[in-house]
PDB file of N, CA and C in Angstrom:
ATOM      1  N   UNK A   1      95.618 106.824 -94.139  1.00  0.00           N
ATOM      2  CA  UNK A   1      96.617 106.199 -93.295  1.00  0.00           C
ATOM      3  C   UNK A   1      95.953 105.321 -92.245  1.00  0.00           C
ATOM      4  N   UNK A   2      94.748 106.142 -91.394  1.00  0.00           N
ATOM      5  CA  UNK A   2      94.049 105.074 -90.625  1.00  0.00           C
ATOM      6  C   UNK A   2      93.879 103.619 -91.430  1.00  0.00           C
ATOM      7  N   UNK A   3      92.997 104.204 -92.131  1.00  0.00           N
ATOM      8  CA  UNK A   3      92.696 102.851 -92.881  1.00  0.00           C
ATOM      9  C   UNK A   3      93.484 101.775 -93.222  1.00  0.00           C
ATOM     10  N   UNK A   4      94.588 102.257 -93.433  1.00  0.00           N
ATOM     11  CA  UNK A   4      95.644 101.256 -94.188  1.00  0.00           C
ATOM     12  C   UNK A   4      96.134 100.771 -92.909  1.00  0.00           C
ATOM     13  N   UNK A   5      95.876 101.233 -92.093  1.00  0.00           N
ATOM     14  CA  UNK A   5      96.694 100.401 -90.458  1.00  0.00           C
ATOM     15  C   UNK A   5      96.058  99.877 -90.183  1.00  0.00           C
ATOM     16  N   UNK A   6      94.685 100.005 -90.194  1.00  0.00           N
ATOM     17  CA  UNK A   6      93.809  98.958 -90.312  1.00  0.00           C
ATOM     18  C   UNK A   6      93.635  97.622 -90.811  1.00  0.00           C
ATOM     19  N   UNK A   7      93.857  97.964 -91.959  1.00  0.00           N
ATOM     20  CA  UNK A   7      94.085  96.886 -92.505  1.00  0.00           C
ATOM     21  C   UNK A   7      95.752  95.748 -92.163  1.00  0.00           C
ATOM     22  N   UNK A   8      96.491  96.863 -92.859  1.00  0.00           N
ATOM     23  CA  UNK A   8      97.840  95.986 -92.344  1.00  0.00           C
ATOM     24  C   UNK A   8      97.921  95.058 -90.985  1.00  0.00           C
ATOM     25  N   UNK A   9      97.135  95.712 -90.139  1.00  0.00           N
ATOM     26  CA  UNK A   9      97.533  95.079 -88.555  1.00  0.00           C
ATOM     27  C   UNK A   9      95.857  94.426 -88.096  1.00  0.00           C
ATOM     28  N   UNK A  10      95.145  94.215 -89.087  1.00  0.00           N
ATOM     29  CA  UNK A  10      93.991  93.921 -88.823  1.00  0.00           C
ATOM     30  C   UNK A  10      93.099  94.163 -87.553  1.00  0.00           C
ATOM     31  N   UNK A  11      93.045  95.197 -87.410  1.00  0.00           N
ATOM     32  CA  UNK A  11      92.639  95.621 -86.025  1.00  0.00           C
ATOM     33  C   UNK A  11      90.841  96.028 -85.928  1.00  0.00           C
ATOM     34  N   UNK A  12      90.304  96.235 -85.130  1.00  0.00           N
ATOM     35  CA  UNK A  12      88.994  97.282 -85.717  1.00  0.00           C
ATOM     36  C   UNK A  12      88.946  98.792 -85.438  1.00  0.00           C
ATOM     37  N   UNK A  13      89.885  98.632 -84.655  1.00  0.00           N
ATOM     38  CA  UNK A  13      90.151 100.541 -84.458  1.00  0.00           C
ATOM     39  C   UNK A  13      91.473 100.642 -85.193  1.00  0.00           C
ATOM     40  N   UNK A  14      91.642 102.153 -85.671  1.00  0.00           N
ATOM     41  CA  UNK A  14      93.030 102.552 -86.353  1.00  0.00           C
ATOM     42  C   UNK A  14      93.336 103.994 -86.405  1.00  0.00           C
ATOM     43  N   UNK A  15      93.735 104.805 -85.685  1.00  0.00           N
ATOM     44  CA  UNK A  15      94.066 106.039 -85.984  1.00  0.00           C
ATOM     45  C   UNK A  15      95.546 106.472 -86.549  1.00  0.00           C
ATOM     46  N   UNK A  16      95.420 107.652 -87.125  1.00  0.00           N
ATOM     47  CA  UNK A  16      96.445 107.880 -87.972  1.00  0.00           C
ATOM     48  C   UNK A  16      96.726 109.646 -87.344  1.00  0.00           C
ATOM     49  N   UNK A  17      97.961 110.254 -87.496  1.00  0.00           N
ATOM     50  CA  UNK A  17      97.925 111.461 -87.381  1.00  0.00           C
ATOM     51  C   UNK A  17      98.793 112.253 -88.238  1.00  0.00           C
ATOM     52  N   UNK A  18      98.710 113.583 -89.046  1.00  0.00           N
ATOM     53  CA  UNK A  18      99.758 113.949 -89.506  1.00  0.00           C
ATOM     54  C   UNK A  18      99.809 115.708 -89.259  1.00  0.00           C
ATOM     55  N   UNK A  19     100.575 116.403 -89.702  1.00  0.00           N
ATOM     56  CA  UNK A  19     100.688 117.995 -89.264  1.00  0.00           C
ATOM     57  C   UNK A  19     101.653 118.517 -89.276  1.00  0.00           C
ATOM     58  N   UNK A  20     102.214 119.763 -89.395  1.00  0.00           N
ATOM     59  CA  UNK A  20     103.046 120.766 -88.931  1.00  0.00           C
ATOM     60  C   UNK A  20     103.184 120.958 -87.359  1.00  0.00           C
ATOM     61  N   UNK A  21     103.905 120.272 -87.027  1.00  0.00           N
ATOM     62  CA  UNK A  21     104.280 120.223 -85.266  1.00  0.00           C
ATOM     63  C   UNK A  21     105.242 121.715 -85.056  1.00  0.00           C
ATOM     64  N   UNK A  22     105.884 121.873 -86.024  1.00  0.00           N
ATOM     65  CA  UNK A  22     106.823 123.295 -86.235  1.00  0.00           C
ATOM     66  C   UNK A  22     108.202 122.732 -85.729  1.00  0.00           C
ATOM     67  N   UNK A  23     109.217 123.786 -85.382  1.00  0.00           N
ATOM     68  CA  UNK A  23     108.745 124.764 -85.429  1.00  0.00           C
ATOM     69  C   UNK A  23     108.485 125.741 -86.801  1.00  0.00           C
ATOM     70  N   UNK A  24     109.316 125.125 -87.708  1.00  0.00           N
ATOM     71  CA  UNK A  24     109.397 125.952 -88.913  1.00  0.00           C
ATOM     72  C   UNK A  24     108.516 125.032 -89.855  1.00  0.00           C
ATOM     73  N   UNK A  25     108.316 125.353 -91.219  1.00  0.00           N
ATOM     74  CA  UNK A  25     107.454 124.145 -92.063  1.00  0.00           C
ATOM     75  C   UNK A  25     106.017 124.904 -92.275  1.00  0.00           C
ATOM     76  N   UNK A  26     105.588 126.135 -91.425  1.00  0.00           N
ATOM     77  CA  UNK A  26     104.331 126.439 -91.423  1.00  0.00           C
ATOM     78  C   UNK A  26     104.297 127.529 -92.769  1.00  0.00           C
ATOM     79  N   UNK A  27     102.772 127.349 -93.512  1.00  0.00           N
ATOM     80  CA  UNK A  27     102.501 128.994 -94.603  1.00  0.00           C
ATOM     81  C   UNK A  27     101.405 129.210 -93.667  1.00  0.00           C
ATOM     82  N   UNK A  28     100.639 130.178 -94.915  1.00  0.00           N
ATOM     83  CA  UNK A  28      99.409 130.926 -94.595  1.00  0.00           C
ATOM     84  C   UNK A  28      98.381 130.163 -94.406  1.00  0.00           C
ATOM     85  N   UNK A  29      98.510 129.250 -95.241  1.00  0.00           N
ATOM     86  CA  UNK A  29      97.336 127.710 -95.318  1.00  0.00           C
ATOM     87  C   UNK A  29      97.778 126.731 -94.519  1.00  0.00           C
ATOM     88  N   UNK A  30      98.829 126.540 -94.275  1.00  0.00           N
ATOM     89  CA  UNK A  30      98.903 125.591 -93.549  1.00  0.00           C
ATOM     90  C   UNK A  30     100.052 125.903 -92.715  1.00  0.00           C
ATOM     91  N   UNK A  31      99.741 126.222 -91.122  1.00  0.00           N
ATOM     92  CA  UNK A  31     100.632 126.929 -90.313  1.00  0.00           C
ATOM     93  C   UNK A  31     100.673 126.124 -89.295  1.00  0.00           C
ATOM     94  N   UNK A  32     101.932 126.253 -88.508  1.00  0.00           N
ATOM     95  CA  UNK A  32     102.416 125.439 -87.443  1.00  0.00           C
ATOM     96  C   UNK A  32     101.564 125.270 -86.642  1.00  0.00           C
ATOM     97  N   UNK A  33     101.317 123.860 -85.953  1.00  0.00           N
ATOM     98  CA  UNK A  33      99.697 123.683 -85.337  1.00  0.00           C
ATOM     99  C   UNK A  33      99.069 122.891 -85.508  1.00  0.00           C
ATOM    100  N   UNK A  34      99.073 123.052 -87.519  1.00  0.00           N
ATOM    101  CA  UNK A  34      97.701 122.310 -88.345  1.00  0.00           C
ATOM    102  C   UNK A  34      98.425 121.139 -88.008  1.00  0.00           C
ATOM    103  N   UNK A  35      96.987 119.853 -87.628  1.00  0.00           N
ATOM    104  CA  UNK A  35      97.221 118.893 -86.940  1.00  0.00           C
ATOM    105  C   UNK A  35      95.852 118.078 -87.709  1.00  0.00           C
ATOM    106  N   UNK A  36      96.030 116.852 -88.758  1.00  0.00           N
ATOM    107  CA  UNK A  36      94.694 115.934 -89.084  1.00  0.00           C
ATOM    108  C   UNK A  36      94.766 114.635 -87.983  1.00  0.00           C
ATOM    109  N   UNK A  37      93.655 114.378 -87.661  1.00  0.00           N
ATOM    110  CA  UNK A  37      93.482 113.198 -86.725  1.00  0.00           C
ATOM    111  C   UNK A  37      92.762 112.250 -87.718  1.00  0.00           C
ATOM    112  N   UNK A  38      92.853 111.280 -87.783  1.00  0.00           N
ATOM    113  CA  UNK A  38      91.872 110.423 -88.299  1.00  0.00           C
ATOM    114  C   UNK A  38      91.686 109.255 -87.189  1.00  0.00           C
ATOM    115  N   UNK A  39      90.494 108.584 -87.753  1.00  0.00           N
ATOM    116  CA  UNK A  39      90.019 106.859 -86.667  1.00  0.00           C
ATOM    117  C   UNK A  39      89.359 106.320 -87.824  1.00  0.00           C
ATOM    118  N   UNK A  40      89.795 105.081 -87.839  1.00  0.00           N
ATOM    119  CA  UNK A  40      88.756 104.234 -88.934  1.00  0.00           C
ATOM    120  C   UNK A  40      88.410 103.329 -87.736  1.00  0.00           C
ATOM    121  N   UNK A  41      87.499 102.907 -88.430  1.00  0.00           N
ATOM    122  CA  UNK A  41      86.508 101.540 -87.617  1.00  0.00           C
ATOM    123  C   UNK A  41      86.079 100.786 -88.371  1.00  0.00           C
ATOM    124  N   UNK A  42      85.516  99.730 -88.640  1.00  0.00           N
ATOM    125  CA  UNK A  42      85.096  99.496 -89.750  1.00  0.00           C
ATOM    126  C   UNK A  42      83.687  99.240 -90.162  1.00  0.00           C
ATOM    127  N   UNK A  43      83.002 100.287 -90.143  1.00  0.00           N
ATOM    128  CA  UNK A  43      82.246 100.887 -90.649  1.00  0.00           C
ATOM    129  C   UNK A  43      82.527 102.393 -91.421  1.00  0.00           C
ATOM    130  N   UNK A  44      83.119 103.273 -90.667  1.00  0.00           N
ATOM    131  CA  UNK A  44      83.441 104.563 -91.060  1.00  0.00           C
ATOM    132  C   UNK A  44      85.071 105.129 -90.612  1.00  0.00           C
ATOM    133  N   UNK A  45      85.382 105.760 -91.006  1.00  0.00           N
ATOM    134  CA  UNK A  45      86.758 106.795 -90.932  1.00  0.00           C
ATOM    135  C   UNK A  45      86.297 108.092 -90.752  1.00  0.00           C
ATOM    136  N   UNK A  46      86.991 108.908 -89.149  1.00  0.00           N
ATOM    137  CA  UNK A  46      86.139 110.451 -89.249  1.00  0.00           C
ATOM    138  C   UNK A  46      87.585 110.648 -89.097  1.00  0.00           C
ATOM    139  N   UNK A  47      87.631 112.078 -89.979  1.00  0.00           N
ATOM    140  CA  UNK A  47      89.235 112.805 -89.690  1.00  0.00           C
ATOM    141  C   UNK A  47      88.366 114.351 -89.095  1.00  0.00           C
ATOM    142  N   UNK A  48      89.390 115.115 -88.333  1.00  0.00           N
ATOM    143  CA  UNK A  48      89.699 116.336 -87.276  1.00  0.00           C
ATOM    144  C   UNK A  48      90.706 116.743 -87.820  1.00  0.00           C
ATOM    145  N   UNK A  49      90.425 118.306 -88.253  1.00  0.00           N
ATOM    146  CA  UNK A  49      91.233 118.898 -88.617  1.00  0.00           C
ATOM    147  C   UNK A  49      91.170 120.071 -87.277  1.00  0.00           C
ATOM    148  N   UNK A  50      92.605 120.170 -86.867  1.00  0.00           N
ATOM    149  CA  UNK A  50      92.658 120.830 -85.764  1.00  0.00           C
ATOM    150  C   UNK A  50      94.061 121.857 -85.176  1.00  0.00           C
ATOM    151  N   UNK A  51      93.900 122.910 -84.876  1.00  0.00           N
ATOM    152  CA  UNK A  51      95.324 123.918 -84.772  1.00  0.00           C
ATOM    153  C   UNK A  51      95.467 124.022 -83.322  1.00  0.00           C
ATOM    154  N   UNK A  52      96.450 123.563 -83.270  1.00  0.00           N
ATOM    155  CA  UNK A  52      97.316 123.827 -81.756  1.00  0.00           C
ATOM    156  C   UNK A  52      98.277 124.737 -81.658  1.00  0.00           C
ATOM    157  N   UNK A  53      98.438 125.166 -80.614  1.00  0.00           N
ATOM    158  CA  UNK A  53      99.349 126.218 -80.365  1.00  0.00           C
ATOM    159  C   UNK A  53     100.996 125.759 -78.935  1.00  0.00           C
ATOM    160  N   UNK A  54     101.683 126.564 -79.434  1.00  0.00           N
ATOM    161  CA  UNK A  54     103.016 126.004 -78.560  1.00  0.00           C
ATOM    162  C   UNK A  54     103.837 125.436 -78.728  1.00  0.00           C
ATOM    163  N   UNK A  55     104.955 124.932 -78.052  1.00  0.00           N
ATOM    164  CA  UNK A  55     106.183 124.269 -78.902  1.00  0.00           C
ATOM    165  C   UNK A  55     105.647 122.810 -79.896  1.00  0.00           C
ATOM    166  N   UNK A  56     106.798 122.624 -80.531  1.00  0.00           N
ATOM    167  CA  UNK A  56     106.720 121.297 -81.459  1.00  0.00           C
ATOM    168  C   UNK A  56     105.986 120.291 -80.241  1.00  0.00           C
ATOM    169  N   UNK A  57     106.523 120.177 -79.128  1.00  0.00           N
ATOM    170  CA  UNK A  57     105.982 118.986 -78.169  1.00  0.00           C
ATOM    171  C   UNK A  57     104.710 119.289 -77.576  1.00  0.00           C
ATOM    172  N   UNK A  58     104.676 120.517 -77.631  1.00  0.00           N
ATOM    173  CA  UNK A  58     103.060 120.432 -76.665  1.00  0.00           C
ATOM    174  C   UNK A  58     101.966 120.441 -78.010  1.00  0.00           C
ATOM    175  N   UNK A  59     102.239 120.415 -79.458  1.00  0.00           N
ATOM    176  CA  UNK A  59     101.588 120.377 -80.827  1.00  0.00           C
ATOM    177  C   UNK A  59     101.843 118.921 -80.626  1.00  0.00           C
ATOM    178  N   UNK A  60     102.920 117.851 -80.658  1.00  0.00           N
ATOM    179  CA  UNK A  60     102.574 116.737 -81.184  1.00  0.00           C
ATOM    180  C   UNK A  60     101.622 115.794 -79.416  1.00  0.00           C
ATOM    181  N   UNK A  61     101.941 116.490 -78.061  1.00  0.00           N
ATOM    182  CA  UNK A  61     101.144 116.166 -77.188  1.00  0.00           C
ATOM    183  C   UNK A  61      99.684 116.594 -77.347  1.00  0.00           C
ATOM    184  N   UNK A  62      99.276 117.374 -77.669  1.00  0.00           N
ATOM    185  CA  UNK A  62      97.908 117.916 -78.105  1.00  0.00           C
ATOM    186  C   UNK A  62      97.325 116.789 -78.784  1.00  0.00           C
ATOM    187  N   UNK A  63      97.954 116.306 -80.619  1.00  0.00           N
ATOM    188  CA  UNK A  63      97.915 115.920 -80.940  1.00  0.00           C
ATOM    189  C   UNK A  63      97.591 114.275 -80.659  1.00  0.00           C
ATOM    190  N   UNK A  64      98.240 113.847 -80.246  1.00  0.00           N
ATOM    191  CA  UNK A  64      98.116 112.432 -79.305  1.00  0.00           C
ATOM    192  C   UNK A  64      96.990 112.331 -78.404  1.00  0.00           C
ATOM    193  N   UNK A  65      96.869 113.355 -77.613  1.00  0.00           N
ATOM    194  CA  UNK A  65      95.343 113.060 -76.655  1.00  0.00           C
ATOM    195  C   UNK A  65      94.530 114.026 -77.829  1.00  0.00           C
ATOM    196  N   UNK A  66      94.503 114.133 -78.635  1.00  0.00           N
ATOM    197  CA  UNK A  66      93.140 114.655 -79.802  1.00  0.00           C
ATOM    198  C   UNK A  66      92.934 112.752 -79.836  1.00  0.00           C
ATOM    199  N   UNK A  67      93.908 112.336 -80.485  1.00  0.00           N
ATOM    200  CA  UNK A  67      93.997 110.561 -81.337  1.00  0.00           C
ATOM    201  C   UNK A  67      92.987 109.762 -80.360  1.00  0.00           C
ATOM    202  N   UNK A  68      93.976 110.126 -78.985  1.00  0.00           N
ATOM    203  CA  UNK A  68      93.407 108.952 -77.927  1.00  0.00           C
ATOM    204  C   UNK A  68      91.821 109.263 -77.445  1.00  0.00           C
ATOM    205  N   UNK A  69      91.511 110.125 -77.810  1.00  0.00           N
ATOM    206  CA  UNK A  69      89.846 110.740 -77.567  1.00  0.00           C
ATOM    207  C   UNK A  69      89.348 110.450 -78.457  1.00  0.00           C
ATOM    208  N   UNK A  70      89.565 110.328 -80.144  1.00  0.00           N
ATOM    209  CA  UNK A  70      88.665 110.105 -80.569  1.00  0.00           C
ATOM    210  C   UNK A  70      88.273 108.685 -80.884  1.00  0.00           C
ATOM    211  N   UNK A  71      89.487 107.904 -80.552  1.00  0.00           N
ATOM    212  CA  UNK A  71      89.253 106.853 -80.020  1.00  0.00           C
ATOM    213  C   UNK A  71      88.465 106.031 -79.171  1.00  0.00           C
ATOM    214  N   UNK A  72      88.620 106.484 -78.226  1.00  0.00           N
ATOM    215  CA  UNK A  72      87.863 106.362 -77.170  1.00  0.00           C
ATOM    216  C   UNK A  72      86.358 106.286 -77.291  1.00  0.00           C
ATOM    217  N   UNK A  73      86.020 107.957 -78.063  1.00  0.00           N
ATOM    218  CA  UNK A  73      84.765 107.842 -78.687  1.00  0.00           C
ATOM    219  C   UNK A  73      84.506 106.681 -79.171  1.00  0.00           C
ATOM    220  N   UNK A  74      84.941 106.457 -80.390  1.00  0.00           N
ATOM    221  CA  UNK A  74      84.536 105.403 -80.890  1.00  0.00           C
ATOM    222  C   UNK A  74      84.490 103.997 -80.268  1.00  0.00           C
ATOM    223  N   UNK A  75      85.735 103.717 -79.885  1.00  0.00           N
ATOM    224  CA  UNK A  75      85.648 102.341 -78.690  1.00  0.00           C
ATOM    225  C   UNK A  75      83.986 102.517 -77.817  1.00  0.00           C
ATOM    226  N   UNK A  76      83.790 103.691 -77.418  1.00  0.00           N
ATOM    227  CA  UNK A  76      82.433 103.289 -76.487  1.00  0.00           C
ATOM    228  C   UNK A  76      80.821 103.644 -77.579  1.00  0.00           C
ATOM    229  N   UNK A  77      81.447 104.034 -78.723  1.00  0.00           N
ATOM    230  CA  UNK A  77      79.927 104.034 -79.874  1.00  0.00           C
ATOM    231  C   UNK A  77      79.516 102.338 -80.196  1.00  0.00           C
ATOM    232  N   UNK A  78      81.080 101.445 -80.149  1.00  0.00           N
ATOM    233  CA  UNK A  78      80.506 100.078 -80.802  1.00  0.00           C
ATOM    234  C   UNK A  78      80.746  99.462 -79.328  1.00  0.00           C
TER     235      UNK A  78
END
């Protein structure tokens, strides 16, 4: 998904996010929380796989400052 936003909007940064925010939707493997981050750049794409805890909003707020950090990272690597 990064990638492809990448591309579509021609950018050099691109993050993407997807997950079980909950409240319901969660199993054993994949339980309310599970949260993937991705960032492409263009050189590389790193995805974060990551479990949060708490309502749907403080999972998709978690989520969002996970995005905007690893961003960031990257904005100050190039």
């Amino acid at each position: 998904m990064a990638q492809g936003v990448q591309r579509l909007l021609q950018t050099q940064l691109a993050a993407a996010v997807t997950g079980i925010a909950g409240p319901g939707g969660g199993t054993e493997l994949k339980p309310v929380g599970l949260v993937f981050v991705a960032v492409a750049t263009p050189t590389e794409t790193s995805v974060a796989r990551l479990v949060f805890a708490g309502s749907r909003a403080a999972v998709r707020a978690q989520a969002a400052e996970a995005a905007l950090r690893m961003l960031l990272v990257q904005a100050c690597r190039d």
